[in-house]
Every structure is written in structure tokens, then in C-alpha cells.
N, C-alpha and C. Protein backbone atom coordinates (compact mmCIF):
# COMPACT_ATOMS: atom_id res chain seq x y z
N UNK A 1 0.50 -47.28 36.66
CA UNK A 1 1.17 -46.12 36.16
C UNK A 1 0.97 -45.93 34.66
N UNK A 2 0.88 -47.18 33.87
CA UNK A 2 0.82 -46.92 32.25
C UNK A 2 -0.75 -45.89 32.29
N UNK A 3 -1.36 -46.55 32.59
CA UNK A 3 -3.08 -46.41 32.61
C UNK A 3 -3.12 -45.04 32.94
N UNK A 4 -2.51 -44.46 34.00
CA UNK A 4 -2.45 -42.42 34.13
C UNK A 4 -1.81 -41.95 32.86
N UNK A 5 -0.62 -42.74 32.53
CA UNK A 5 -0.12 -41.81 31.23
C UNK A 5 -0.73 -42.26 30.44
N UNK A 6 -1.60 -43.18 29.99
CA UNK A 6 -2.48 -43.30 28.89
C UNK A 6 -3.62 -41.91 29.07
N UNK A 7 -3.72 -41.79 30.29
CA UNK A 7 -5.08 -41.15 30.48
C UNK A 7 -4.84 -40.02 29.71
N UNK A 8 -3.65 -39.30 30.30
CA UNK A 8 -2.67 -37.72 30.87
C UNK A 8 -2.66 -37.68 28.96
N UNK A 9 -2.25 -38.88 28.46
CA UNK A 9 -1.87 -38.74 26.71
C UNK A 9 -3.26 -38.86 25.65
N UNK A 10 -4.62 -39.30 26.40
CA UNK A 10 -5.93 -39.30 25.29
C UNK A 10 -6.41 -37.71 26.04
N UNK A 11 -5.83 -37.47 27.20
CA UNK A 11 -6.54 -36.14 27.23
C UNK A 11 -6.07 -34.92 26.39
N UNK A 12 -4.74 -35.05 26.40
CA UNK A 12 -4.09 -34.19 26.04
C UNK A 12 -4.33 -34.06 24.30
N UNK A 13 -4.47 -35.17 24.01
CA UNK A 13 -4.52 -35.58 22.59
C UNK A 13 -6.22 -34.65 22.07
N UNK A 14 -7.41 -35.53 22.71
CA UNK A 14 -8.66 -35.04 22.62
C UNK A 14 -8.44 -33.56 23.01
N UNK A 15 -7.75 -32.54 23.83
CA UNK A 15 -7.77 -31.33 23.86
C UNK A 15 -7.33 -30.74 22.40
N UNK A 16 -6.00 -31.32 21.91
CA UNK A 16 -5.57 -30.40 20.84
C UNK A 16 -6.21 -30.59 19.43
N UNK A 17 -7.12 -31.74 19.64
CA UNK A 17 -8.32 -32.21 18.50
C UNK A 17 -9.29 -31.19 18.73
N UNK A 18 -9.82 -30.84 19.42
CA UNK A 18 -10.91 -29.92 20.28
C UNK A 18 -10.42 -28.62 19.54
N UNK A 19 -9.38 -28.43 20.16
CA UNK A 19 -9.10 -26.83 19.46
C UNK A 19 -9.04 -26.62 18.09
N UNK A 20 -8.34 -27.29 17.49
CA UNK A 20 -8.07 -27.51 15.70
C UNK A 20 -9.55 -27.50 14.92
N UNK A 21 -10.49 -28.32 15.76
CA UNK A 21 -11.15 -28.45 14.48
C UNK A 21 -12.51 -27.92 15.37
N UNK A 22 -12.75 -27.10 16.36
CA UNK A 22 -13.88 -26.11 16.88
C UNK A 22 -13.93 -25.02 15.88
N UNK A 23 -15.19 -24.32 15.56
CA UNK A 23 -15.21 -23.05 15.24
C UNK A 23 -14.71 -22.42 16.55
N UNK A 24 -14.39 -20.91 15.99
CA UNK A 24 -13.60 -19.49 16.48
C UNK A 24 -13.64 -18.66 16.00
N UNK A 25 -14.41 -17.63 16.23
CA UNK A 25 -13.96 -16.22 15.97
C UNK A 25 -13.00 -16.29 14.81
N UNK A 26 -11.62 -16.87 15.23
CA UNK A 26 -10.65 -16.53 14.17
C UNK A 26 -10.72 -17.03 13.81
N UNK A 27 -11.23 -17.88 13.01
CA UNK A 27 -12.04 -18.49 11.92
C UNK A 27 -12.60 -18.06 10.91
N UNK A 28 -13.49 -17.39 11.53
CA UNK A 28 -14.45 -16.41 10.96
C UNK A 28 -13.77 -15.22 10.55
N UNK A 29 -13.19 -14.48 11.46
CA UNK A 29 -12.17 -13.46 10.82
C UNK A 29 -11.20 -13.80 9.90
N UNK A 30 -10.69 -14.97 9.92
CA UNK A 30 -10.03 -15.38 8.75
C UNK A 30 -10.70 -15.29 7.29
N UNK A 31 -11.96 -15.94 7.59
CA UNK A 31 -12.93 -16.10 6.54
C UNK A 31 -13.58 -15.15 6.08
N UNK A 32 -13.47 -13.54 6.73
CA UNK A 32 -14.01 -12.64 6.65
C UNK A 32 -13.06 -11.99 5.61
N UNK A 33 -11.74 -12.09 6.16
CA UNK A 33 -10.46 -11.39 5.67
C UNK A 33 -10.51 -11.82 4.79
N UNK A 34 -10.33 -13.19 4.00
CA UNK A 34 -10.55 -13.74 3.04
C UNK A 34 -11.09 -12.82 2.16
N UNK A 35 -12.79 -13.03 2.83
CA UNK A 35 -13.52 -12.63 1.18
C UNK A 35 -12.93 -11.53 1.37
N UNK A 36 -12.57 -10.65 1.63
CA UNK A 36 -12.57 -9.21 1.68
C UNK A 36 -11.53 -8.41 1.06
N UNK A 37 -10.41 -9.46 1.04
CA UNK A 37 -9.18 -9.65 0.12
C UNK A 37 -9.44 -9.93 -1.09
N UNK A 38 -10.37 -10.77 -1.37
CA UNK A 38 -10.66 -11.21 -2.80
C UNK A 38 -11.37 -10.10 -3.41
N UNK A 39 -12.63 -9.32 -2.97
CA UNK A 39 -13.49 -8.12 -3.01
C UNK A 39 -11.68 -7.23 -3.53
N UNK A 40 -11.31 -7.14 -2.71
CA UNK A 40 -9.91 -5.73 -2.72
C UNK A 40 -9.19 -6.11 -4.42
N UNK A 41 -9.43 -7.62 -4.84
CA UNK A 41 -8.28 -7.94 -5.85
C UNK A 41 -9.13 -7.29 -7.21
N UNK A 42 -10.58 -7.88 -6.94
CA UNK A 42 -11.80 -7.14 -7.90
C UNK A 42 -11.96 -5.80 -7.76
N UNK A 43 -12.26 -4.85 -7.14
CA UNK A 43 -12.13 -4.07 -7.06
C UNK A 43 -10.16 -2.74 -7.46
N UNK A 44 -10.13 -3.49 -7.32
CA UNK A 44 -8.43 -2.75 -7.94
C UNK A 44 -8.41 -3.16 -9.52
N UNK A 45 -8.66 -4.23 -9.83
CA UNK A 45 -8.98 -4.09 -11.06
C UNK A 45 -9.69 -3.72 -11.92
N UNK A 46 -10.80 -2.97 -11.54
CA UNK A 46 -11.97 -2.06 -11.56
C UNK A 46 -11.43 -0.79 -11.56
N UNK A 47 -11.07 -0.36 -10.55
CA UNK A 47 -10.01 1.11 -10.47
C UNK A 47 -9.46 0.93 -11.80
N UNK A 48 -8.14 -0.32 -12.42
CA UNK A 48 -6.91 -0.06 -13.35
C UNK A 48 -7.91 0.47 -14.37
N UNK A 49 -9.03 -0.35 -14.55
CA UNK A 49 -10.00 -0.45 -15.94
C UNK A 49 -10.54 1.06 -15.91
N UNK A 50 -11.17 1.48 -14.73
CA UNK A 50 -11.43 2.79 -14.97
C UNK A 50 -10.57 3.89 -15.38
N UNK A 51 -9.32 3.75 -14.68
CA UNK A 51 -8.22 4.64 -15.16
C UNK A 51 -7.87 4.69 -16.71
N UNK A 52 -8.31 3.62 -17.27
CA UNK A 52 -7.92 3.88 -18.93
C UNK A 52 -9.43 4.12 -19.31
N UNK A 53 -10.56 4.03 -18.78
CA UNK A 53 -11.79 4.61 -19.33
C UNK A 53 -11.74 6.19 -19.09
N UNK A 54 -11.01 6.66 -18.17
CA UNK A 54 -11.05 7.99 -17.89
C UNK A 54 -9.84 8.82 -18.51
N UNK A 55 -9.05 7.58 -18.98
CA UNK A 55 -7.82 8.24 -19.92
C UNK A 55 -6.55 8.88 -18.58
N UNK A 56 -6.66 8.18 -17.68
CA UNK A 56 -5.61 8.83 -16.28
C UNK A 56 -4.31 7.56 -16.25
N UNK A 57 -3.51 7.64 -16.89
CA UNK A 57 -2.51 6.54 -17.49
C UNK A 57 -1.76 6.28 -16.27
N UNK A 58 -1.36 7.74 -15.51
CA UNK A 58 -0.17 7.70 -14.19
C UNK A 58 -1.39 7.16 -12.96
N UNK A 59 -2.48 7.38 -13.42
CA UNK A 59 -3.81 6.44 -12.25
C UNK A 59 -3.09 4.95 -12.32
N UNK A 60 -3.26 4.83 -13.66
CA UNK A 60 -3.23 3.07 -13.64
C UNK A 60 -2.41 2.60 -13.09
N UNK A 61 -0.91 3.77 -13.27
CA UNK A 61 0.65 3.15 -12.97
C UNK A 61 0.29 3.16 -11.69
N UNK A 62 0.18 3.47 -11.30
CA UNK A 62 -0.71 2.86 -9.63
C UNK A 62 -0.48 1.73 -9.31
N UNK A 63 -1.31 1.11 -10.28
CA UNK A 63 -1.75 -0.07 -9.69
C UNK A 63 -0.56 -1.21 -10.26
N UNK A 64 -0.15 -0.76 -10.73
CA UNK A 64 1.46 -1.63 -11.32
C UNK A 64 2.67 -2.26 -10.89
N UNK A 65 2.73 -3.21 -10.54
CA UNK A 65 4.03 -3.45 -9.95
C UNK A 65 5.25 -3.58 -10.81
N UNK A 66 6.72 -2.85 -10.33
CA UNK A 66 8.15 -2.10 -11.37
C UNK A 66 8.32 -3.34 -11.74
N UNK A 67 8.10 -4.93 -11.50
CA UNK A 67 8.44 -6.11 -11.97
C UNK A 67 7.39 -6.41 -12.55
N UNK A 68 6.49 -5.99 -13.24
CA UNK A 68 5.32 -6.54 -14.06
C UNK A 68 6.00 -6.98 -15.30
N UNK A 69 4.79 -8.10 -15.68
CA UNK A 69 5.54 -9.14 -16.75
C UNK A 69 3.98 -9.38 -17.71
N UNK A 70 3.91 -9.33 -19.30
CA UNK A 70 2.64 -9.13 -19.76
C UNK A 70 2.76 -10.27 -20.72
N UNK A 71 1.80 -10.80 -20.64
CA UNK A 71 1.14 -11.62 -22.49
C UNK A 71 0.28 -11.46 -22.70
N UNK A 72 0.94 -10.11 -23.99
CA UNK A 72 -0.50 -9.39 -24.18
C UNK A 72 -1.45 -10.08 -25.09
N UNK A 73 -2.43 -9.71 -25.53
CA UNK A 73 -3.94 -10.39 -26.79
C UNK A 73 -2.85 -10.64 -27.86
N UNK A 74 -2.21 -9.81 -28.33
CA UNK A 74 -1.14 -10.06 -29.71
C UNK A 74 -0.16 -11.10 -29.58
N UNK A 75 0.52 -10.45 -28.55
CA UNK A 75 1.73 -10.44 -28.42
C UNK A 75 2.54 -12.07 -28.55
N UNK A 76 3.93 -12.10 -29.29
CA UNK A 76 4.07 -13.37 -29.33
C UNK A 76 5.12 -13.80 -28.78
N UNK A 77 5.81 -12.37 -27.75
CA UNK A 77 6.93 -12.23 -26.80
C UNK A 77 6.01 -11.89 -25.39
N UNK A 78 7.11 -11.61 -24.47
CA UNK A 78 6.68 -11.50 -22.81
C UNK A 78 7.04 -9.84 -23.12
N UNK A 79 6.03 -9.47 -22.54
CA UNK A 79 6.84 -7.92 -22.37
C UNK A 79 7.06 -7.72 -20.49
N UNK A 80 7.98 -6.90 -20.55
CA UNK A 80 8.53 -7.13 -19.39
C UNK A 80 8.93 -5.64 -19.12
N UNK A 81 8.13 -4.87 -17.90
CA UNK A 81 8.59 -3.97 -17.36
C UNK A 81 7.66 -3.14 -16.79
N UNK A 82 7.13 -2.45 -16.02
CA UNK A 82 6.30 -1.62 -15.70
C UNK A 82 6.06 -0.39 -16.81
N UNK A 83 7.47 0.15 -16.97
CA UNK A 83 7.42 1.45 -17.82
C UNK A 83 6.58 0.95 -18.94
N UNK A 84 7.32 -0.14 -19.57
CA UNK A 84 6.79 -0.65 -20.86
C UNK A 84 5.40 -0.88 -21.41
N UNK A 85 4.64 -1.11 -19.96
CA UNK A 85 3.24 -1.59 -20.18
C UNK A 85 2.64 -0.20 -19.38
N UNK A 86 3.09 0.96 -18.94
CA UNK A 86 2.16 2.30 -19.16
C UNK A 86 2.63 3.10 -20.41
N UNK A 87 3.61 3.34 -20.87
CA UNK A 87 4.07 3.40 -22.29
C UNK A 87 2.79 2.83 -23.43
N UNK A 88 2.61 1.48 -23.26
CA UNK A 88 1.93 1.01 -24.15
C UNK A 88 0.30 1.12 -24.17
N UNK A 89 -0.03 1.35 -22.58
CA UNK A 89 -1.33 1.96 -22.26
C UNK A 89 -1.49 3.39 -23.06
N UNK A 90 -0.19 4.19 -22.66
CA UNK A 90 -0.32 5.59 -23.55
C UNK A 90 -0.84 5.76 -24.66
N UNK A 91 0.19 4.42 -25.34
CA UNK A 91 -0.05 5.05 -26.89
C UNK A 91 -1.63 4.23 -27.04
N UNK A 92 -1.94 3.31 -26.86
CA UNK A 92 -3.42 2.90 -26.61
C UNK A 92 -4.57 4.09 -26.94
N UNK A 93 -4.24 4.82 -25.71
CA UNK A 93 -5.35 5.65 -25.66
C UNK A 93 -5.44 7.16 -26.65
N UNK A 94 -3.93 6.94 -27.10
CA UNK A 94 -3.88 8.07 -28.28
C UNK A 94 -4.49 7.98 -29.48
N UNK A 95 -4.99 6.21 -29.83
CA UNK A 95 -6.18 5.98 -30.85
C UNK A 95 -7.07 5.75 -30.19
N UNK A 96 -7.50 5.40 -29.16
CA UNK A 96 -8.42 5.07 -28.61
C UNK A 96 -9.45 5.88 -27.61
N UNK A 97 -10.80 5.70 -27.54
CA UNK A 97 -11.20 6.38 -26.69
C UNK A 97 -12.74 5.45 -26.32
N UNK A 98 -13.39 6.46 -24.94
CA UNK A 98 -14.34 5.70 -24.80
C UNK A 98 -14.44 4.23 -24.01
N UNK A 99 -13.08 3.94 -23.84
CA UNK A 99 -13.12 2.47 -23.78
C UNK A 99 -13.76 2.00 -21.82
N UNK A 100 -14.44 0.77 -22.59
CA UNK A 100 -15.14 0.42 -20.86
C UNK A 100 -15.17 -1.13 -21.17
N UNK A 101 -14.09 -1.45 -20.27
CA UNK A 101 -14.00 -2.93 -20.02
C UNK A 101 -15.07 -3.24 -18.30
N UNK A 102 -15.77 -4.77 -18.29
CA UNK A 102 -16.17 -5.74 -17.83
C UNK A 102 -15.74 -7.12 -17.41
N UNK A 103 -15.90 -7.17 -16.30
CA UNK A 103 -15.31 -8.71 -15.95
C UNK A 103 -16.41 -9.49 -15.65
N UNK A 104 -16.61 -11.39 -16.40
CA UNK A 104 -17.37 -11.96 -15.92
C UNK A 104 -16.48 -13.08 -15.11
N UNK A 105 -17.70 -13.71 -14.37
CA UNK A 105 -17.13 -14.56 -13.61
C UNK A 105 -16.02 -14.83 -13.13
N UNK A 106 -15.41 -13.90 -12.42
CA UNK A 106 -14.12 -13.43 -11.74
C UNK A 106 -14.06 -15.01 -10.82
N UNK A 107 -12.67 -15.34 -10.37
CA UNK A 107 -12.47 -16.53 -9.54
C UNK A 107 -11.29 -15.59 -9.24
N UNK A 108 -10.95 -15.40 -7.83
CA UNK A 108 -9.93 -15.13 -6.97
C UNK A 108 -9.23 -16.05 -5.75
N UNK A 109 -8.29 -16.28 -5.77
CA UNK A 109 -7.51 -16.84 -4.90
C UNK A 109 -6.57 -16.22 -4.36
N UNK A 110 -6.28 -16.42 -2.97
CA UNK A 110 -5.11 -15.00 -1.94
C UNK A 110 -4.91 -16.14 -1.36
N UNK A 111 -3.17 -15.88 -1.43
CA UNK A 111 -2.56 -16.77 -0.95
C UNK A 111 -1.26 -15.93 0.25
N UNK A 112 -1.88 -15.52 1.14
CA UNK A 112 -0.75 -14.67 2.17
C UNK A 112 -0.97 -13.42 1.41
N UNK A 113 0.13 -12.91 0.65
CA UNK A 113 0.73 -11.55 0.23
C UNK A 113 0.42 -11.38 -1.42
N UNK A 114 0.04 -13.13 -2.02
CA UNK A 114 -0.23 -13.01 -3.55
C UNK A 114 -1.14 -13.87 -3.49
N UNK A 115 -1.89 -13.01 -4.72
CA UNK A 115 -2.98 -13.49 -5.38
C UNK A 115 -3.12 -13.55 -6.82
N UNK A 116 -4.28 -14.27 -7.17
CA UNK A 116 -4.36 -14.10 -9.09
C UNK A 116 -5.70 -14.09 -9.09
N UNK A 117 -6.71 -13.72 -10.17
CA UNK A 117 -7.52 -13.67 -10.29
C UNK A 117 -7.92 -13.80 -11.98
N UNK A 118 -8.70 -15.05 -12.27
CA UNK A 118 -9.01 -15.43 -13.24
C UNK A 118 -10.59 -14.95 -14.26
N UNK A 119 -11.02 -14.36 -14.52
CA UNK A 119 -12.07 -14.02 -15.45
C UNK A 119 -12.00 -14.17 -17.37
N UNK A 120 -13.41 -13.54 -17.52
CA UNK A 120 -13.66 -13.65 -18.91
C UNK A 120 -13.85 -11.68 -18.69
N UNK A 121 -13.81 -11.24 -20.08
CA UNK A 121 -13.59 -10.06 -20.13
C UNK A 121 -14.76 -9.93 -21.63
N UNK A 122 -15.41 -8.32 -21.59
CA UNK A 122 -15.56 -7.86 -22.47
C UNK A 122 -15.58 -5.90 -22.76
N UNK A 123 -15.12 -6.10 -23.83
CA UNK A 123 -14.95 -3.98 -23.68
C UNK A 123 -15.62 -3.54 -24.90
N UNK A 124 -15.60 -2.56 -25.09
CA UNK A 124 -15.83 -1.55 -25.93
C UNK A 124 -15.08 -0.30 -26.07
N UNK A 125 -15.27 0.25 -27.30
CA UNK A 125 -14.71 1.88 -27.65
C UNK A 125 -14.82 2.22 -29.05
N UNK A 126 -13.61 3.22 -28.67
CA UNK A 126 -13.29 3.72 -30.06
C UNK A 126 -12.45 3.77 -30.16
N UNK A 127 -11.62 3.32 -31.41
CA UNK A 127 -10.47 3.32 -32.16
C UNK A 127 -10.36 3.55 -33.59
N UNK A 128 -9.23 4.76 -33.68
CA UNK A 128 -9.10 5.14 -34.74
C UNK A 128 -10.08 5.46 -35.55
N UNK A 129 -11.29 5.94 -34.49
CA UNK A 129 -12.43 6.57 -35.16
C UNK A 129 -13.45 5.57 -35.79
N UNK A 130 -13.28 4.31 -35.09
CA UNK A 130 -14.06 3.23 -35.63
C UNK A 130 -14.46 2.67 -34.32
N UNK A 131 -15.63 2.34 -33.83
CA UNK A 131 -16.73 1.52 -32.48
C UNK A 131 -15.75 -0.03 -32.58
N UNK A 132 -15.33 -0.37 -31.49
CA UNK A 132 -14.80 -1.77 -31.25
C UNK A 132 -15.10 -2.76 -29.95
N UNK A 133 -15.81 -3.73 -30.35
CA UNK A 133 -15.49 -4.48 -29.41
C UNK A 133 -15.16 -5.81 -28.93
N UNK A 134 -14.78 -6.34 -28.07
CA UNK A 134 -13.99 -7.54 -28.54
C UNK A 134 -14.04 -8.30 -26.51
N UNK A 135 -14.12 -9.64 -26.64
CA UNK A 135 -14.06 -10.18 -25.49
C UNK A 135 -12.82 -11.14 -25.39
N UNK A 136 -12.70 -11.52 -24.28
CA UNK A 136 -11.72 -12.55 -24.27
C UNK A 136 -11.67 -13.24 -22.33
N UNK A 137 -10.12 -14.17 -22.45
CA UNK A 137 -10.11 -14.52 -21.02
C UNK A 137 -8.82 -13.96 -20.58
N UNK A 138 -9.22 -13.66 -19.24
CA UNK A 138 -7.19 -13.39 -18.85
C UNK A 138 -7.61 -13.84 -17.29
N UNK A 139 -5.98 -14.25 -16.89
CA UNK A 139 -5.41 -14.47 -15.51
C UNK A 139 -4.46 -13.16 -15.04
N UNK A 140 -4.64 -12.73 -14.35
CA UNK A 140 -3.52 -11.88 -13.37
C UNK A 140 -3.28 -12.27 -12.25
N UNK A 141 -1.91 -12.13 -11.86
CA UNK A 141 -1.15 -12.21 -10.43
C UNK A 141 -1.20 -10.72 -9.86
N UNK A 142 -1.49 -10.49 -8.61
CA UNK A 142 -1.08 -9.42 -7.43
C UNK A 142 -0.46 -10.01 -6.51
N UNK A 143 0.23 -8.53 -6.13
CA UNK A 143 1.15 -8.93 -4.30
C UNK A 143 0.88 -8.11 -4.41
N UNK A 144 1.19 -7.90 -2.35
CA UNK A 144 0.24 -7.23 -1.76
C UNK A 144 1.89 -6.44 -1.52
N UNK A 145 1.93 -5.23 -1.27
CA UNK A 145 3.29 -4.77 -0.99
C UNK A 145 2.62 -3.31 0.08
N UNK A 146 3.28 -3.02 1.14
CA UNK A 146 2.91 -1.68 1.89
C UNK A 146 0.84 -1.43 1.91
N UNK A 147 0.43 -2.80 2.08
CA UNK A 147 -1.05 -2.63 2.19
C UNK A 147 -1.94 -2.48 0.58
N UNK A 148 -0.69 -2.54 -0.29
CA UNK A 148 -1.99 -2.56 -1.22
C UNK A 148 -1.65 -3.40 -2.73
N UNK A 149 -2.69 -3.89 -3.39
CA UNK A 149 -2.35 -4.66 -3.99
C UNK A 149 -1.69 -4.41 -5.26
N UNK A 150 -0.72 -4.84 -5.88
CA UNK A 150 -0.50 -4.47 -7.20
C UNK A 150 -0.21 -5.68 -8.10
N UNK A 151 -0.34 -5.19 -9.78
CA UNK A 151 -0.88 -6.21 -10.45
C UNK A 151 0.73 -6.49 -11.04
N UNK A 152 1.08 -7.81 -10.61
CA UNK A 152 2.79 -8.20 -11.34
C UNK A 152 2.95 -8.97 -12.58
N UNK A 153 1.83 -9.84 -12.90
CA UNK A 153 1.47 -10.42 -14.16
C UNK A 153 0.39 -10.19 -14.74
N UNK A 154 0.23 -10.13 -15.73
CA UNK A 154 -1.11 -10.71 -16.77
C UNK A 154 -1.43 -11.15 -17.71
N UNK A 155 -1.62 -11.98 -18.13
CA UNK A 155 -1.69 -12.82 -19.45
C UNK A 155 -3.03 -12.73 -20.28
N UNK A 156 -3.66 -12.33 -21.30
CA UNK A 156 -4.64 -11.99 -21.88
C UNK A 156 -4.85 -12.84 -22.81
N UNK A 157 -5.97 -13.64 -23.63
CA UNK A 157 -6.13 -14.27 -24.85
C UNK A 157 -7.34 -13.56 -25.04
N UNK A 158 -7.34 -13.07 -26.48
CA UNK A 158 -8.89 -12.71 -27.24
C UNK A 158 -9.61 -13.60 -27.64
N UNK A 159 -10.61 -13.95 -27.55
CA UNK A 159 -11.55 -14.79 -28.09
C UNK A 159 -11.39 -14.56 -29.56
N UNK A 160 -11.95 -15.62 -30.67
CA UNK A 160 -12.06 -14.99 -32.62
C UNK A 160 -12.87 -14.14 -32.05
């Protein structure tokens, strides 16, 4: 009798080994979803960037989440608020123009409903009637809320 339930218990065992670690379809669709999520986190941040190259401020607020939290290139406080950081996009673009930011070597991670995405950055424009440009690194956080992603943190450092 031991010897059947030994049997009844390496089969059962070798089955749920079998399933866990076989490829599947959902596997692959996982892995698909994946990249494709990460593509969605790059790409939305592409959109925000265009929206201030095209000067469309209520575009960007788009992409904003009402709990966004910033450390900006300057800044030596947290700014904290959605309004606050299209407000500050505004006045931005009231000296500014022209401007076209770049992301290198983007690294994304999605974790369920949030993600962050880490790069190096470089832009250009005009300000105050003077050509500027300047690179640096930043991290941002997204959640995903009603299908789409929005940006809840970001932390910026300028390079000298």
C-alpha cells in the first residue's frame, strides 16, 4: 500500500513540475504583453515630450497623474501636484520654444499596474531667445489606471 501512494505522490508531483516549468502559449503571451507594455511606457513618454515640442500643455496633462510628485533638474524641494507641474510646463514654454527632447537607453520595468522607466535624456531649444541645450538622467514611475498609462513620479538630474 505505501509503494501505490508513493507512486499516486511522484506522479502527481512530476505532473505539477511538468506544467510549471513547460513552455505555453501563456507564456509567450505573457512575454508578448510584457514587451508591449514596456513599448506603451516609451512611447507615452514620447507623446508627453511631443506635447511640449508642439506647445499643447492640456496634451501633456494627459498624460499626468492628479497625484504626481516631481524632482525637478533645480529643484531642492518635491513639488507635488498635477496642477503644479502643468502650471510649470506653461510658464516653460512662455520662454521657451522649439524644444525637442530624446531618450537614450531607456530600461523599463512593469510590474502589474506600475511601472518606471529609467533613461539618459538630451534636448534642445530656445529660450529667452537664446539656442539651449542640455542632457541629463531621469527615472519615472507610471500606473496604469482605466487602460492607460500615466506618469505619477519623476525625478530628473542635469548632467554639468
Amino acid at each position: 500500500m505505501n509503494i501505490i501512494k508513493l507512486f499516486i505522490f511522484l506522479m502527481l508531483f512530476l505532473s505539477a513540475f511538468a506544467c510549471t516549468n513547460s513552455p505555453s502559449s501563456l507564456k509567450v503571451e505573457s512575454r508578448e504583453s510584457l514587451l508591449a507594455e514596456e513599448e506603451a511606457i516609451k512611447e507615452t513618454l514620447i507623446k508627453m515630450w511631443e506635447a511640449i515640442e508642439y506647445e499643447e500643455v492640456e496634451k501633456y496633462a494627459e498624460f499626468i497623474h492628479p497625484d504626481f510628485t516631481q524632482f525637478g533638474e533645480m529643484d531642492s524641494s518635491l513639488n507635488i501636484g498635477k496642477e503644479k507641474e502643468v502650471e510649470g510646463v506653461r510658464g516653460w514654454l512662455e520662454n521657451a520654444s522649439n524644444i525637442h527632447t530624446e531618450m537614450l537607453e531607456p530600461r523599463v520595468v512593469v510590474k502589474g499596474t506600475v511601472a518606471w522607466i529609467t533613461y539618459y535624456w538630451k534636448d534642445q531649444g530656445i529660450s529667452q531667445g537664446e539656442k539651449f541645450s542640455s542632457g541629463g538622467k531621469s527615472s519615472r514611475i507610471f500606473v496604469k489606471e482605466d487602460g492607460k498609462w500615466l506618469c505619477i513620479h519623476g525625478h530628473y538630474t542635469l548632467f554639468p
